[in-house]
C-alpha atoms as a PDB file:
ATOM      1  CA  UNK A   1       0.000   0.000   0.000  1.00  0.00           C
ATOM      2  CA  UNK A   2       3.054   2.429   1.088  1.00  0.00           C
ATOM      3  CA  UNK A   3       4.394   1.958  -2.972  1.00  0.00           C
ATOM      4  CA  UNK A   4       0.665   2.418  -4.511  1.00  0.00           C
ATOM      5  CA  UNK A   5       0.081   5.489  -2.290  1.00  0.00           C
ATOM      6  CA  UNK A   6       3.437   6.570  -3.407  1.00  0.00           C
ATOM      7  CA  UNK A   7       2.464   6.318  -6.538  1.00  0.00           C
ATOM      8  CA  UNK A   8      -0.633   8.145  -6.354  1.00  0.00           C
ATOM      9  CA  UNK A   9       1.306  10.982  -4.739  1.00  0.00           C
ATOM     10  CA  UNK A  10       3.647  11.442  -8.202  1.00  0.00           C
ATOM     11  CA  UNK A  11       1.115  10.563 -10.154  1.00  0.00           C
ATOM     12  CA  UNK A  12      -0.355  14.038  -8.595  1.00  0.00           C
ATOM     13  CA  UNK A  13       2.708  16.031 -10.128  1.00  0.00           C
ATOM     14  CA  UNK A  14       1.504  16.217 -13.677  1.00  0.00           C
ATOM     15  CA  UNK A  15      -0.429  19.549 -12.325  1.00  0.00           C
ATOM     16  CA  UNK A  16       2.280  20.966 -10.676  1.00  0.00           C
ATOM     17  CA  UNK A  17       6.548  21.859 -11.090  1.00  0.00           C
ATOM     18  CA  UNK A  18       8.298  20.385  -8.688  1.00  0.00           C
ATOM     19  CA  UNK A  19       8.918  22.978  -5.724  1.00  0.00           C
ATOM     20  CA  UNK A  20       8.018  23.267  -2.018  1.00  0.00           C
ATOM     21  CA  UNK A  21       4.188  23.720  -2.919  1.00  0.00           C
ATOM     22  CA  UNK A  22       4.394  20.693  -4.624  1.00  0.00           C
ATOM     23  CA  UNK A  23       6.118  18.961  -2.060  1.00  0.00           C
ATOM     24  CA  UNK A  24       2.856  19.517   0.319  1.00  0.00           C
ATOM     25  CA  UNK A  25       0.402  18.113  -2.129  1.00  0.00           C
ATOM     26  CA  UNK A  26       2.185  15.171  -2.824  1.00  0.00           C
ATOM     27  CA  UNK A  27       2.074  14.735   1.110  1.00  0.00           C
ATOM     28  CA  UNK A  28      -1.725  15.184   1.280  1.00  0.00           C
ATOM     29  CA  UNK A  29      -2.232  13.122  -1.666  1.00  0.00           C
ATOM     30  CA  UNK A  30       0.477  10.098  -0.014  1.00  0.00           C
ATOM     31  CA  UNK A  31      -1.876  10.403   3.050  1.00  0.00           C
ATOM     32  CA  UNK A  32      -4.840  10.155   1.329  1.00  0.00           C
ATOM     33  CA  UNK A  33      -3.395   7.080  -0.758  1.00  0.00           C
ATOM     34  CA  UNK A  34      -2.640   5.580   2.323  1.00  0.00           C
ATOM     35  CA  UNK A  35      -6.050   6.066   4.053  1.00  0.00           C
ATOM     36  CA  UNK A  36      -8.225   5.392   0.950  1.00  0.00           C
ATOM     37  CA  UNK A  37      -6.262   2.483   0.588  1.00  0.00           C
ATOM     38  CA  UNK A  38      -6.666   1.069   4.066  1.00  0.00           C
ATOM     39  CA  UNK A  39     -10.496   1.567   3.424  1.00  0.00           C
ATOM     40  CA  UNK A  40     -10.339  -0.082   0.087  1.00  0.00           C
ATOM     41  CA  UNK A  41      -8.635  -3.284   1.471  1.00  0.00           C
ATOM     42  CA  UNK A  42     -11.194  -3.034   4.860  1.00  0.00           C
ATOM     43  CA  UNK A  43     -14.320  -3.028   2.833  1.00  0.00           C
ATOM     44  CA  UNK A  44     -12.689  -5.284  -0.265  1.00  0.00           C
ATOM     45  CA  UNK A  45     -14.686  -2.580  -1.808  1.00  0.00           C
ATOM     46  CA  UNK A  46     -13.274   0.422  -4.200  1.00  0.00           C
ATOM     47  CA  UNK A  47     -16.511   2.603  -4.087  1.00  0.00           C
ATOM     48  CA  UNK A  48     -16.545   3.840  -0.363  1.00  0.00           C
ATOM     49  CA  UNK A  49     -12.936   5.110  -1.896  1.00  0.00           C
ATOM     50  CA  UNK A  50     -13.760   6.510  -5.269  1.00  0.00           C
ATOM     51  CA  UNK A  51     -16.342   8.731  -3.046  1.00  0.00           C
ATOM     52  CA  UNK A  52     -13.776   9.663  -0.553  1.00  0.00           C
ATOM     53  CA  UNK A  53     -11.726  10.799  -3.615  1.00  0.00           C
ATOM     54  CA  UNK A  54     -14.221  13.239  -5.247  1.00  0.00           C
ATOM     55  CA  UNK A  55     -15.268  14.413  -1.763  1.00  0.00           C
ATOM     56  CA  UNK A  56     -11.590  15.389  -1.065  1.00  0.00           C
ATOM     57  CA  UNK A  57     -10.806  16.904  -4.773  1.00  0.00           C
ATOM     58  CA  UNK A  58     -14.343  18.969  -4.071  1.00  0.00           C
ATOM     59  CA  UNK A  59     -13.211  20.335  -1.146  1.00  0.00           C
ATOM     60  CA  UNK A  60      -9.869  21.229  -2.186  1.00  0.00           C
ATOM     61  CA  UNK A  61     -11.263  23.246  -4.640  1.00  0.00           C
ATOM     62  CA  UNK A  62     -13.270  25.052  -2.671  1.00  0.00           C
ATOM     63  CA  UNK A  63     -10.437  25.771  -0.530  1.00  0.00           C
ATOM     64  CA  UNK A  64      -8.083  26.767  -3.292  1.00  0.00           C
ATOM     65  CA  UNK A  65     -10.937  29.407  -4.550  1.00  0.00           C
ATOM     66  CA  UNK A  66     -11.440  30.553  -1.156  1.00  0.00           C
ATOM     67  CA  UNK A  67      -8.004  30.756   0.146  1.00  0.00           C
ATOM     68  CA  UNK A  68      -5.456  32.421  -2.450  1.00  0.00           C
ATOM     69  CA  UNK A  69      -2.496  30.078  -2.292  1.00  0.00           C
END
């Protein structure tokens, strides 16, 4: 799970340069790999996940709007 939510984490850089900005979403986006992970392999089930997912994108975007980075 560590690799996979490692993954997921540089998978996220396609957005973004690499620079301490960055850095921090990669972190919140290895966390989140890790947690939606541990759901995923609780439940044996990818959908509690997938809604996690576009719950946490939603809300990021609100906060990016809201909160000039």
């Amino acid at each position: 799970m560590l690799i996979s939510s490692l993954l997921f984490a540089v998978s996220h850089l396609q957005y973004y340069t690499l620079n301490k900005l960055s850095v921090r979403f990669m972190f919140f986006a290895f966390i989140g790999g890790i947690i939606f992970g541990t759901i995923a392999d609780i439940t044996h089930s990818i959908f509690i996940s997938v809604l996690l997912h576009i719950q946490y994108n939603l809300l990021s975007v609100y906060y990016s709007r809201k909160v000039k980075i």
